[in-house]
Protein backbone atom coordinates (compact mmCIF):
# COMPACT_ATOMS: atom_id res chain seq x y z
CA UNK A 1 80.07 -40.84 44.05
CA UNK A 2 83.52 -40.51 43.14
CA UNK A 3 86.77 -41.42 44.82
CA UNK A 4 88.14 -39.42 47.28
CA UNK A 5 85.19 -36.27 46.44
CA UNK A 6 82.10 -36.91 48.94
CA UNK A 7 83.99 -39.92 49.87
CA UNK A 8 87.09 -39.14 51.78
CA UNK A 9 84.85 -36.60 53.49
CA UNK A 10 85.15 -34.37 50.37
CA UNK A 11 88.01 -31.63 49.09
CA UNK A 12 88.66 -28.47 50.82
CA UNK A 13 91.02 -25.23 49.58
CA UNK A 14 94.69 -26.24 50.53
CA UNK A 15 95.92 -24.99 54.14
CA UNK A 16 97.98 -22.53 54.21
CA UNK A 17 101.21 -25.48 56.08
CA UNK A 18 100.46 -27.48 52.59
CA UNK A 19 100.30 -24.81 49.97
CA UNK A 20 103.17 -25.15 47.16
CA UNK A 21 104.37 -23.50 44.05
CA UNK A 22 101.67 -24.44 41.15
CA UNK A 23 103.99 -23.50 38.50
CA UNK A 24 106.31 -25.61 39.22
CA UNK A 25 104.29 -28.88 39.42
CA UNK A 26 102.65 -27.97 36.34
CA UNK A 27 105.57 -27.54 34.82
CA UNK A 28 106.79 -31.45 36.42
CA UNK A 29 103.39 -33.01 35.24
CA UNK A 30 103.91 -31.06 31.57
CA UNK A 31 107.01 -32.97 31.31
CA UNK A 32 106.36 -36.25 33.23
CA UNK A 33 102.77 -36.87 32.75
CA UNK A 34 101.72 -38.32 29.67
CA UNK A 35 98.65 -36.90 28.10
CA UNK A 36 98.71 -33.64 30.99
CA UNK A 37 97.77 -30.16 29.73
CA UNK A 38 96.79 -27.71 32.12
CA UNK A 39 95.50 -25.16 33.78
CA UNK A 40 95.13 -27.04 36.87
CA UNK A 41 92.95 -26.58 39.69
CA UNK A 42 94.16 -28.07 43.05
CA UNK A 43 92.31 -28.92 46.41
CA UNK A 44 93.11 -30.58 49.46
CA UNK A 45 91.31 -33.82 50.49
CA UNK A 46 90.24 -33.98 53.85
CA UNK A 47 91.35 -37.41 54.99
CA UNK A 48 94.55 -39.34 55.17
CA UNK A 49 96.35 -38.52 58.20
CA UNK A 50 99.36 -39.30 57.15
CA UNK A 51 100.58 -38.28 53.94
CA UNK A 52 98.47 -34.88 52.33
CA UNK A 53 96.34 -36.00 49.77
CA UNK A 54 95.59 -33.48 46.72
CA UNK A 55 93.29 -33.38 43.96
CA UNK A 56 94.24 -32.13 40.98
CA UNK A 57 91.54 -31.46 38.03
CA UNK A 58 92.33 -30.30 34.47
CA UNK A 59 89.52 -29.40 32.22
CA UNK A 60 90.29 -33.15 30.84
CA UNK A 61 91.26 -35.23 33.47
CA UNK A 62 91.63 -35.74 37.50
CA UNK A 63 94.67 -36.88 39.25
CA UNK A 64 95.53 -37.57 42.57
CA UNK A 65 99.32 -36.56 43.80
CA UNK A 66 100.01 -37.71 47.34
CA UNK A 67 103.18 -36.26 49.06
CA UNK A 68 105.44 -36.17 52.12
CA UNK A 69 103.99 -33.55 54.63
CA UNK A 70 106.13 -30.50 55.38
CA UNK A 71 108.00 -30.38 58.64
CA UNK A 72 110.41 -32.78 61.53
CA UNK A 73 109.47 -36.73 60.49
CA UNK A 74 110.01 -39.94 62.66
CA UNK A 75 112.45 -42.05 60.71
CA UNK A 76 111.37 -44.55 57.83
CA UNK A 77 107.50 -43.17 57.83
CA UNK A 78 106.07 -41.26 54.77
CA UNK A 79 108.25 -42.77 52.06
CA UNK A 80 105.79 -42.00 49.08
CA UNK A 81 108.17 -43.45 46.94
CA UNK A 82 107.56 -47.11 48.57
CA UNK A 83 104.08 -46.62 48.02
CA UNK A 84 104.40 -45.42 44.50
CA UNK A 85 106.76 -48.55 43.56
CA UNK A 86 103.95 -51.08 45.29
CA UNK A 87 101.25 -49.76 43.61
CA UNK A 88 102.88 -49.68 40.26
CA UNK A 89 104.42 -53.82 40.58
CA UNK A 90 100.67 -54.59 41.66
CA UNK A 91 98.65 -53.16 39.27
CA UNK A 92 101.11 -54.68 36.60
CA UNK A 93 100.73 -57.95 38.19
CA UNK A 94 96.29 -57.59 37.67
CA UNK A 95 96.00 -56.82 40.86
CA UNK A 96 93.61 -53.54 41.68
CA UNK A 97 95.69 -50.74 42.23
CA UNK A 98 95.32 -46.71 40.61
CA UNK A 99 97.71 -46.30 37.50
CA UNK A 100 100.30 -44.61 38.31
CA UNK A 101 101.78 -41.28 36.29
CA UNK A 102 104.73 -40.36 38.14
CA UNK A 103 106.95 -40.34 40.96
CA UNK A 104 109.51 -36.89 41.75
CA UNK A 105 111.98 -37.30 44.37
CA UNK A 106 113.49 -33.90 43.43
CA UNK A 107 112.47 -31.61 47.36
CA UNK A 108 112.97 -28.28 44.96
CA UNK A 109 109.90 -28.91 42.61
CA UNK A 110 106.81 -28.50 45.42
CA UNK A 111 108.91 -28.89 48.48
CA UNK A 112 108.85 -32.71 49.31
CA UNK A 113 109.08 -35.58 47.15
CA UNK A 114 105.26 -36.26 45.62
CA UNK A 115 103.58 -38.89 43.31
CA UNK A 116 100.49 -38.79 40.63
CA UNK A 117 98.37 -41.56 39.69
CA UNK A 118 94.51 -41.85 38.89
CA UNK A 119 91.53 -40.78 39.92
CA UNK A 120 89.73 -43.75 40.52
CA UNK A 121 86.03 -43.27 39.90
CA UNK A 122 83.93 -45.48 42.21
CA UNK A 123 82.27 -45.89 45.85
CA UNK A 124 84.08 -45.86 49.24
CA UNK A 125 82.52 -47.09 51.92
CA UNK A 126 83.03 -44.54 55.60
CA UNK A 127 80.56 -46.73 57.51
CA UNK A 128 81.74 -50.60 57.74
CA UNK A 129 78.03 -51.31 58.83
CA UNK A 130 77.29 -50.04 55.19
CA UNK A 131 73.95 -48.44 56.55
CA UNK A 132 72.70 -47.83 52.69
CA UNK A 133 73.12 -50.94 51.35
CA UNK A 134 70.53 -54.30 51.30
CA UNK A 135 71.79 -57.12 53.13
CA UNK A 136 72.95 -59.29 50.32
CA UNK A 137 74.76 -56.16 49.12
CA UNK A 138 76.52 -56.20 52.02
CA UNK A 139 77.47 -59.69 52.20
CA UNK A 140 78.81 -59.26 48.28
CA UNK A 141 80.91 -56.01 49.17
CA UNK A 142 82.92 -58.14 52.25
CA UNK A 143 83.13 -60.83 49.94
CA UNK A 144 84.79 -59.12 47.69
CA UNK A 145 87.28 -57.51 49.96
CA UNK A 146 87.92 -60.84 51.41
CA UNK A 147 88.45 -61.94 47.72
CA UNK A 148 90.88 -59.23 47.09
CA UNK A 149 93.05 -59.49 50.05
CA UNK A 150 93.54 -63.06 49.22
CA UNK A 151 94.62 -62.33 45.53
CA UNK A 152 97.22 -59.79 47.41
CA UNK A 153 98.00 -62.62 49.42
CA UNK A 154 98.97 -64.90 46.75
CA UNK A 155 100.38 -62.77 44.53
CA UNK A 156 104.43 -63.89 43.45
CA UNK A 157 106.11 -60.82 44.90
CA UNK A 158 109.45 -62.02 43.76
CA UNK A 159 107.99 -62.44 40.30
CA UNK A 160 106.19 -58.90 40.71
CA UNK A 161 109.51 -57.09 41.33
CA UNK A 162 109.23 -57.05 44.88
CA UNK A 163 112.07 -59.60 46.30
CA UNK A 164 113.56 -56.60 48.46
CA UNK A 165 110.14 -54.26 49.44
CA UNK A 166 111.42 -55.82 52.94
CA UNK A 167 112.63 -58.42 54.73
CA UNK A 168 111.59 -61.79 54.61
CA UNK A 169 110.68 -64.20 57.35
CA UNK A 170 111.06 -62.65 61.48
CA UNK A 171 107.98 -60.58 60.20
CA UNK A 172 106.16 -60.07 63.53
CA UNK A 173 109.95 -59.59 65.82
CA UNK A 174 111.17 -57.07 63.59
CA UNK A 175 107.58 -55.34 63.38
CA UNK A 176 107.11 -54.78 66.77
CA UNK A 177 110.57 -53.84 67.40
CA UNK A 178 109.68 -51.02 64.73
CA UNK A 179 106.42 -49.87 66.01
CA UNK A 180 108.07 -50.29 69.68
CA UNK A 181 110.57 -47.43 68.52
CA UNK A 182 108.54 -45.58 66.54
CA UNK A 183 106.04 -45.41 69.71
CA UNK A 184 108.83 -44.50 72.01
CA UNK A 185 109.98 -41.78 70.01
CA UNK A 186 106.63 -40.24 69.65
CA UNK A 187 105.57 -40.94 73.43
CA UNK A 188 103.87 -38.19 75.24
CA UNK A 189 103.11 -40.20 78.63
CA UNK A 190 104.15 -43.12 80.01
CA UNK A 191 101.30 -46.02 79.66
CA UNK A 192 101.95 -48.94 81.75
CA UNK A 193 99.77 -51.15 79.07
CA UNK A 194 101.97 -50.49 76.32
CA UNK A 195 105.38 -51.07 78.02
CA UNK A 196 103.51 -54.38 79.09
CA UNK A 197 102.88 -55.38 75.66
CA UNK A 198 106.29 -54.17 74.15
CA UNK A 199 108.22 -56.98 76.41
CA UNK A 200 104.61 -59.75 75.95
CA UNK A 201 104.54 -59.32 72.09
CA UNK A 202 108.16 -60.72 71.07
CA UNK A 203 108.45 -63.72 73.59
CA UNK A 204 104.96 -65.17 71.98
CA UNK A 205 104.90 -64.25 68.12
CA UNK A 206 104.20 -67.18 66.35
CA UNK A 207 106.97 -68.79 63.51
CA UNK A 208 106.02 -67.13 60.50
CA UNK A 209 104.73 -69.85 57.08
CA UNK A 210 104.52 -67.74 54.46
CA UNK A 211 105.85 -63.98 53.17
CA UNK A 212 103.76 -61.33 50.72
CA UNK A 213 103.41 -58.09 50.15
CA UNK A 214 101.28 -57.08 53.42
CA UNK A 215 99.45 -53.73 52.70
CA UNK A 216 99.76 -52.78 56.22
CA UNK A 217 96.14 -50.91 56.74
CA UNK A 218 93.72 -53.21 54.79
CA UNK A 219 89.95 -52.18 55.60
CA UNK A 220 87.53 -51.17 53.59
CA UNK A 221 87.67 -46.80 53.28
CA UNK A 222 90.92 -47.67 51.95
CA UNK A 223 89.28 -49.62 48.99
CA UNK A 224 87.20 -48.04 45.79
CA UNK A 225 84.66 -49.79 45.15
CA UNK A 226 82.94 -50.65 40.95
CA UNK A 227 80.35 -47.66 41.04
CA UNK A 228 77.86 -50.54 40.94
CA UNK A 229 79.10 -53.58 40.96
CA UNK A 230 80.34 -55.51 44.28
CA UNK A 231 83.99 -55.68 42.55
CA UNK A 232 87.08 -53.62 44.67
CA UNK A 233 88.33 -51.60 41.93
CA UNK A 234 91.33 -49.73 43.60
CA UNK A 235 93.30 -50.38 46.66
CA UNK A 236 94.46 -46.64 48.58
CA UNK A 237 96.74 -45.98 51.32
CA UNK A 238 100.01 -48.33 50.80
CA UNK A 239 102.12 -46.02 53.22
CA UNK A 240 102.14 -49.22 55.67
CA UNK A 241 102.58 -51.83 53.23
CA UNK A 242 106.10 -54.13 53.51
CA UNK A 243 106.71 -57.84 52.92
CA UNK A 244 105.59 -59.64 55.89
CA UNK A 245 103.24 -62.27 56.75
CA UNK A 246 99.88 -62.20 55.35
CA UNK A 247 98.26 -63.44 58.75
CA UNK A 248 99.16 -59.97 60.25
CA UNK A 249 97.35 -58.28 57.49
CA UNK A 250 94.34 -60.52 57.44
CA UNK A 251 94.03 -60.56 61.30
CA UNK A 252 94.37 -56.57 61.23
CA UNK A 253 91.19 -56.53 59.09
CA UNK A 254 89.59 -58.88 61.56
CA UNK A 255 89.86 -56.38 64.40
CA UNK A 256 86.65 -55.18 63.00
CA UNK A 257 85.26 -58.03 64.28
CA UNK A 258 86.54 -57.79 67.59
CA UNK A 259 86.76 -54.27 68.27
CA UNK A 260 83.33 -52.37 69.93
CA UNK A 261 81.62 -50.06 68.20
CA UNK A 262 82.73 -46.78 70.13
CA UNK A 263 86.41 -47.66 69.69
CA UNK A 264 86.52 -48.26 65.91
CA UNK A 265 83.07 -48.69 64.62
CA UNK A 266 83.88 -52.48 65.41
CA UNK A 267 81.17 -55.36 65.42
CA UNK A 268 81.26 -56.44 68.94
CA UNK A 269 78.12 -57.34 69.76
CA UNK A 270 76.24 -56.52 66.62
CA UNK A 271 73.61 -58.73 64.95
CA UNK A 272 75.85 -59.46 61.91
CA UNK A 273 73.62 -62.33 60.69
CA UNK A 274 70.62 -59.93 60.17
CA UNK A 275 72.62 -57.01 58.28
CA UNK A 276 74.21 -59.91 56.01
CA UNK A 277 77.75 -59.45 57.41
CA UNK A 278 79.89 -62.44 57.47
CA UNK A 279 80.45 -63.14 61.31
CA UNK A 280 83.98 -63.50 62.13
CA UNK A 281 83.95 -67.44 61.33
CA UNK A 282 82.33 -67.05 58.05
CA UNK A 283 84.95 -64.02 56.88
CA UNK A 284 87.96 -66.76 58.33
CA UNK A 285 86.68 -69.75 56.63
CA UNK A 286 86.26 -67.80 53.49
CA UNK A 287 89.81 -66.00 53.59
CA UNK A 288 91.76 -69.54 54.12
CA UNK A 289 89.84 -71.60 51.46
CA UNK A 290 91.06 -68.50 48.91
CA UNK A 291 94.65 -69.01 50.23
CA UNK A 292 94.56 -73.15 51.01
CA UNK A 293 94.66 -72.58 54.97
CA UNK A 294 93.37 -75.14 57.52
CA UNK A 295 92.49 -72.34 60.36
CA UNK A 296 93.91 -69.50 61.83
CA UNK A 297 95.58 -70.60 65.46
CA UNK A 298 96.51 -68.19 67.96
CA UNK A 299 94.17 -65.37 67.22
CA UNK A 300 94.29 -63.47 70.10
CA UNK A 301 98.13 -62.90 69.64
CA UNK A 302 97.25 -61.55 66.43
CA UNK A 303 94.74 -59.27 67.79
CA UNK A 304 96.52 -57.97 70.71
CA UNK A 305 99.36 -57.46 68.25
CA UNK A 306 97.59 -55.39 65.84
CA UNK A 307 95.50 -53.32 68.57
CA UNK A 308 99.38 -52.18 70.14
CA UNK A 309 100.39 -51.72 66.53
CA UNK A 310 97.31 -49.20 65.74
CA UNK A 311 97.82 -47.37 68.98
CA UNK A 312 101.51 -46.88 68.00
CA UNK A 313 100.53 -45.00 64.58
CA UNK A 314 97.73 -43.25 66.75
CA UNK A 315 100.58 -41.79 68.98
CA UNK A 316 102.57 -40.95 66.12
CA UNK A 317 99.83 -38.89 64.65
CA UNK A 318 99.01 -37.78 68.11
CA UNK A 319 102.14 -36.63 68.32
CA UNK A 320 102.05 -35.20 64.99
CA UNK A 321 99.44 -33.10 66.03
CA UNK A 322 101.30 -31.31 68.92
CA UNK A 323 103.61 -30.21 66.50
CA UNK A 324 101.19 -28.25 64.31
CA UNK A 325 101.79 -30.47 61.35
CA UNK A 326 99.67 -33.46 60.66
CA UNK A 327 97.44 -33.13 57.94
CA UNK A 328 94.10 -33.37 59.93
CA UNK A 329 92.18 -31.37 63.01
CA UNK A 330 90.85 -34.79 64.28
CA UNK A 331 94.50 -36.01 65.12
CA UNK A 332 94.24 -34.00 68.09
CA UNK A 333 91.02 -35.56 69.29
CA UNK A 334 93.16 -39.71 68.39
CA UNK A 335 95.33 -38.49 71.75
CA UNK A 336 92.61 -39.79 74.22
CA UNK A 337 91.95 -43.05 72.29
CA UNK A 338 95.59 -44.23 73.09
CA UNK A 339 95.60 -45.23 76.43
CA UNK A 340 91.88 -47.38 76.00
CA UNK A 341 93.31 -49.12 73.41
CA UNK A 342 96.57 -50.28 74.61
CA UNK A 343 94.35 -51.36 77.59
CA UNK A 344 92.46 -53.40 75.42
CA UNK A 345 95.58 -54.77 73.67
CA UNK A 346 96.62 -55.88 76.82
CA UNK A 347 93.57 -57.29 78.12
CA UNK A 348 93.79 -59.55 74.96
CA UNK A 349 97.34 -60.49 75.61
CA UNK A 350 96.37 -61.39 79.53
CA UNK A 351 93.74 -63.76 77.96
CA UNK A 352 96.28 -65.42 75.16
């Protein structure tokens, strides 16, 4: 299987709100992407929500170029250039991240400012059951993304050329303030949960230790996987990504654990032990001896504070949607999810 083909649900012909001027990117690649000769042939992949995804194929290579949809945007979101510059520092610094061919900010070449890099070839995994796989397979793959978050984690992001991707320290205030606004602003109906956890969240965030680079939406469809081998080759889908405290990103991956299966194919209740999934103590334990931590305390603020974050970019996309420009049917359908979850947020914070 390869990258985003059969994987991110497979390619489809570009819609009609996404289409651009060929000519004119082949003539930017020509230019700004070493080793490029045409003709190109360009699809649409079907997932990310966010920013459109493309796949571009030349009878000697395979690119991806990822750019800002078309249309009215909520402040600071879709800034492909971030995600461009993070991927580039990291996969300089070893870590596993797509090469990346070129960034043009210039709206007059396809319309909105785009980026290239690689098409990684490798396995992505939909399911985070991992249905196909043996049980020791399965314990190797979340090893390994448990491995790779913590070399993310402990990457120098001063020394990587990140000292101002964001602000350090205050991680958790001036995050919720942000997804607070950015909620607001894409609001639809008033839910009594999330106004709840908008005043709960900043009077109980606890003092933030350490800063990284936080990638923001760690879990594993956004990681390629070695065709074979348990080894994460590529790390997709930096849109989110900031400096911030690692915790938040860990403890977001964690919600798998927490989460039940109908609201996002979580692990609640599952027999982890006989599928070969670390249970949530085992994928813990594992993270902090990679990053020299004693424990994780106050988990539930973490979870509660990444379920109100997650419904936030749901209503965003939700709200997206009702404008007739985010890059996916199924954003639509994310509308009735919001309220449940910021429930469930909430019922978390009660408990803290």
């Amino acid at each position: 299987m390869s990258q985003l083909d059969d994987t991110y649900t497979g390619t489809k012909p570009v819609a009609d709100a996404l289409k651009f001027d060929q000519a004119a990117l082949e003539r930017w690649m020509a230019e700004h992407v070493e080793g490029f000769a045409g003709p190109l042939t360009i699809e649409q992949f079907k997932g990310g929500q966010s920013n459109p995804t493309y796949k571009l194929e030349t009878p000697k290579a395979r690119y991806v170029l990822r750019r800002k949809p078309p249309g009215k945007l909520l402040p600071s979101a879709h800034a492909v250039d971030r995600e461009y510059r993070v991927m580039k520092a990291l996969g300089e610094q070893g870590f596993p991240a797509p090469h990346m061919f070129g960034l043009c900010e210039d709206d007059s070449v396809i319309g909105t400012a785009f980026y290239i890099m690689d098409f990684v070839e490798g396995r992505i995994f939909w399911d985070p059951y991992l249905p196909d796989l043996k049980p020791e397979d399965r314990a190797a793959i979340y090893d390994a993304s448990n491995a790779t978050l913590a070399h993310l984690h402990s990457i120098d992001h001063e020394a990587a050329g990140l000292g101002d991707y964001g602000k350090p320290g205050n991680y958790f205030e001036r995050s919720i303030g942000r997804w607070s606004k950015q909620y607001k602003a894409a609001e639809t109906q008033t839910i009594a949960a999330m106004d709840k956890l908008i005043e709960w969240l900043p009077e109980h965030a606890p003092a933030q230790e350490r800063t990284s680079v936080v990638h923001g939406d760690y879990r594993l469809d956004n990681m390629i996987f070695h065709p074979t081998e348990p080894k994460v080759i590529a790390v997709l889908d930096w849109e989110l990504s900031t400096l911030g405290d690692p915790l938040a990103d860990f403890t977001y991956q964690l919600m798998q654990w927490r989460t039940p299966k109908d609201m996002r194919n979580g692990f609640l209740g599952a027999d982890l032990k006989a599928m070969g999934i670390p249970t949530e103590d085992e994928y813990v334990k594992a993270y902090c001896e990679r990053t020299g931590r004693d424990g994780i305390p106050k988990l539930d603020f973490y979870f509660a504070y990444n379920i109100f974050r997650l419904t936030s970019i749901v209503q965003g996309v939700y709200a997206r949607s009702l404008q007739g420009n985010a890059s996916n049917e199924k954003a639509k359908e994310m509308g009735a999810l919001v309220q449940p979850m910021a429930e469930y947020a909430w019922s978390i914070a009660e408990g803290a």
